[in-house]
Protein backbone atom coordinates (compact mmCIF):
# COMPACT_ATOMS: atom_id res chain seq x y z
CA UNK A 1 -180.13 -18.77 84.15
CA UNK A 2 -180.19 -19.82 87.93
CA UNK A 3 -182.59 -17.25 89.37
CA UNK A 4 -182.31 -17.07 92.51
CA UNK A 5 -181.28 -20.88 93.35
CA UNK A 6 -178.64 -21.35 96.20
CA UNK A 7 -176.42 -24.36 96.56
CA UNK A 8 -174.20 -26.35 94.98
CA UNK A 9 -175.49 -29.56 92.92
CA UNK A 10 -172.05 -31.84 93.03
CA UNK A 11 -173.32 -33.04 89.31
CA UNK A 12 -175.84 -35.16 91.41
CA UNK A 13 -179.51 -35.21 90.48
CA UNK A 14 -182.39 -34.19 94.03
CA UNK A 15 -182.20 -36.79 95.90
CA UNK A 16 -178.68 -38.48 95.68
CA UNK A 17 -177.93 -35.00 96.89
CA UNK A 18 -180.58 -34.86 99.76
CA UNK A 19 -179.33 -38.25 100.51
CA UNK A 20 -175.55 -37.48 100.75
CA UNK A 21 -176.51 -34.42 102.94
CA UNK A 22 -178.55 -36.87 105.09
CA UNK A 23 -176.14 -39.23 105.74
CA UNK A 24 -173.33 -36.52 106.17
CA UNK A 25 -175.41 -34.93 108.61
CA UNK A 26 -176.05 -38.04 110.77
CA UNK A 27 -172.27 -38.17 111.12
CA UNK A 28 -172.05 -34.79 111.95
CA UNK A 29 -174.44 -35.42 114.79
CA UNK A 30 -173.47 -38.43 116.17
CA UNK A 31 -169.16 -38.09 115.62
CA UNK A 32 -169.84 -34.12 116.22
CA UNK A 33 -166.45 -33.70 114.14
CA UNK A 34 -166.03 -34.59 110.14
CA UNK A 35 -163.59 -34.74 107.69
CA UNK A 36 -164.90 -33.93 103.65
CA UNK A 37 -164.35 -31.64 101.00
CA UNK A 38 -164.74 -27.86 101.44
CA UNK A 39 -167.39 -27.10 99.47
CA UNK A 40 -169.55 -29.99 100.83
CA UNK A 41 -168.92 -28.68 104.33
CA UNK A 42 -170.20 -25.33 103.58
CA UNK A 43 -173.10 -26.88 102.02
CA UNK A 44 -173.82 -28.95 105.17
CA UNK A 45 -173.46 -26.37 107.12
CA UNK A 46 -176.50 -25.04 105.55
CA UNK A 47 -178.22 -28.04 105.80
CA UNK A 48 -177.68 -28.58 109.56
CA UNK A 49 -177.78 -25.34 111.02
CA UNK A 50 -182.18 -24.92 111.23
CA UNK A 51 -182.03 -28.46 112.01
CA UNK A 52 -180.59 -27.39 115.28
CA UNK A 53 -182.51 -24.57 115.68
CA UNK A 54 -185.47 -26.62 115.51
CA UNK A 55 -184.75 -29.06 117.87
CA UNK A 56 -183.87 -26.38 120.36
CA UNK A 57 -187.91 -26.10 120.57
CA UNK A 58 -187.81 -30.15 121.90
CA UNK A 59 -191.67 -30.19 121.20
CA UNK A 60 -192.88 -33.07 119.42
CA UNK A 61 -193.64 -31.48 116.36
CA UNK A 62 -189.72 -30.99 115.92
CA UNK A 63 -188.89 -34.72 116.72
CA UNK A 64 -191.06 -35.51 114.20
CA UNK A 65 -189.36 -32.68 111.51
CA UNK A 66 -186.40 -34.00 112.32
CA UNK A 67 -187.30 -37.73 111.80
CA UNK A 68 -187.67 -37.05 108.46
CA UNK A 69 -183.76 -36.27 107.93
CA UNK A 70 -182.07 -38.25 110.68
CA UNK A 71 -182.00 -41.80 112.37
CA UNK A 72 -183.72 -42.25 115.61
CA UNK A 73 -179.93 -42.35 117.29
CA UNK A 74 -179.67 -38.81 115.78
CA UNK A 75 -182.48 -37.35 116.81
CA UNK A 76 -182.09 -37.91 119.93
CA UNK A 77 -179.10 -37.16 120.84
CA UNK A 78 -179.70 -33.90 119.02
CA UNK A 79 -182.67 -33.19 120.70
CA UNK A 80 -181.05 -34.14 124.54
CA UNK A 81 -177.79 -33.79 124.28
CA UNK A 82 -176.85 -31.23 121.58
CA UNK A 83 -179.26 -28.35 121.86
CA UNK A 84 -179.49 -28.00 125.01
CA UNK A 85 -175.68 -26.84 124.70
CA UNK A 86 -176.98 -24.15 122.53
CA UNK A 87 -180.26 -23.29 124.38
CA UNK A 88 -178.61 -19.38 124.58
CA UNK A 89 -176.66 -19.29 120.98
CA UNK A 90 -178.64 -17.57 118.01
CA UNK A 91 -177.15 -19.62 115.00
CA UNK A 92 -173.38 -20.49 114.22
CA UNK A 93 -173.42 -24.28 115.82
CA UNK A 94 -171.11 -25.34 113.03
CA UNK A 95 -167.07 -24.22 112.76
CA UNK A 96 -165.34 -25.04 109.57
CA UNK A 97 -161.85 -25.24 109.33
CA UNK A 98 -159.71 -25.44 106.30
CA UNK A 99 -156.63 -28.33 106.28
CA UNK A 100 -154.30 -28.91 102.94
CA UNK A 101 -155.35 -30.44 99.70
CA UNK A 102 -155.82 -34.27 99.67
CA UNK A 103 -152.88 -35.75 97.91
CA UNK A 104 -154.70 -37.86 95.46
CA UNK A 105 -156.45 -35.12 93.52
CA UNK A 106 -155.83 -32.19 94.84
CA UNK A 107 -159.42 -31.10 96.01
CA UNK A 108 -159.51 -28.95 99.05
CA UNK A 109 -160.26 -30.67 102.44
CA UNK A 110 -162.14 -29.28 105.83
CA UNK A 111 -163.00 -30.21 108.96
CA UNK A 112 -166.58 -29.57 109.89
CA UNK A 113 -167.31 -29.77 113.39
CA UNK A 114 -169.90 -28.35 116.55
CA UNK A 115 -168.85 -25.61 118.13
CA UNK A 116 -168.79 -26.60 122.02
């Protein structure tokens, strides 16, 4: 019984998932425009969005939060260039849009992007 647990797993165990997300979300920042499966975007979503929240704060205590998930490349340009574009936005920094299956197997694809 899942009680109460949100997300998908992707049949990997903790932390080959954290570390998927982590890297996913590094590309996210830095490209600011991805292409991956559409079930993995909609979990990253989740993953990124407080991340931006909290480095709309730009104290010290969020660089270092943020450290813990991103590359110092990442963080920074998070932190100067890609909050500030969302100082006056309450949420909703990512946009997801569907594209056609992948021909290989089939799986539904997505493009997961910042909204400007």
């Amino acid at each position: 019984m899942r009680k109460l647990i949100t997300g998908k797993k992707f049949h990997r165990e903790k932390s080959q998932r954290e570390a998927m997300f982590k890297t996913m979300a590094t590309s996210l920042i830095l490209k600011e425009k991805i292409k991956t499966g559409e079930a993995k975007a909609k979990e990253l979503a989740r993953f990124v969005e407080p991340k931006i929240t909290r480095a709309k704060k730009g104290d010290v205590a969020a660089n270092r939060y943020l450290a813990r998930f991103f590359c110092a490349r990442a963080v920074s340009k998070l932190v100067k260039d890609i909050a500030p574009k969302y100082k006056e936005r309450n949420g909703g920094y990512t946009r997801i849009t569907k594209l056609a299956p992948r021909t290989s197997d089939g799986a539904r694809m997505a493009i997961i992007e910042l909204v400007k």
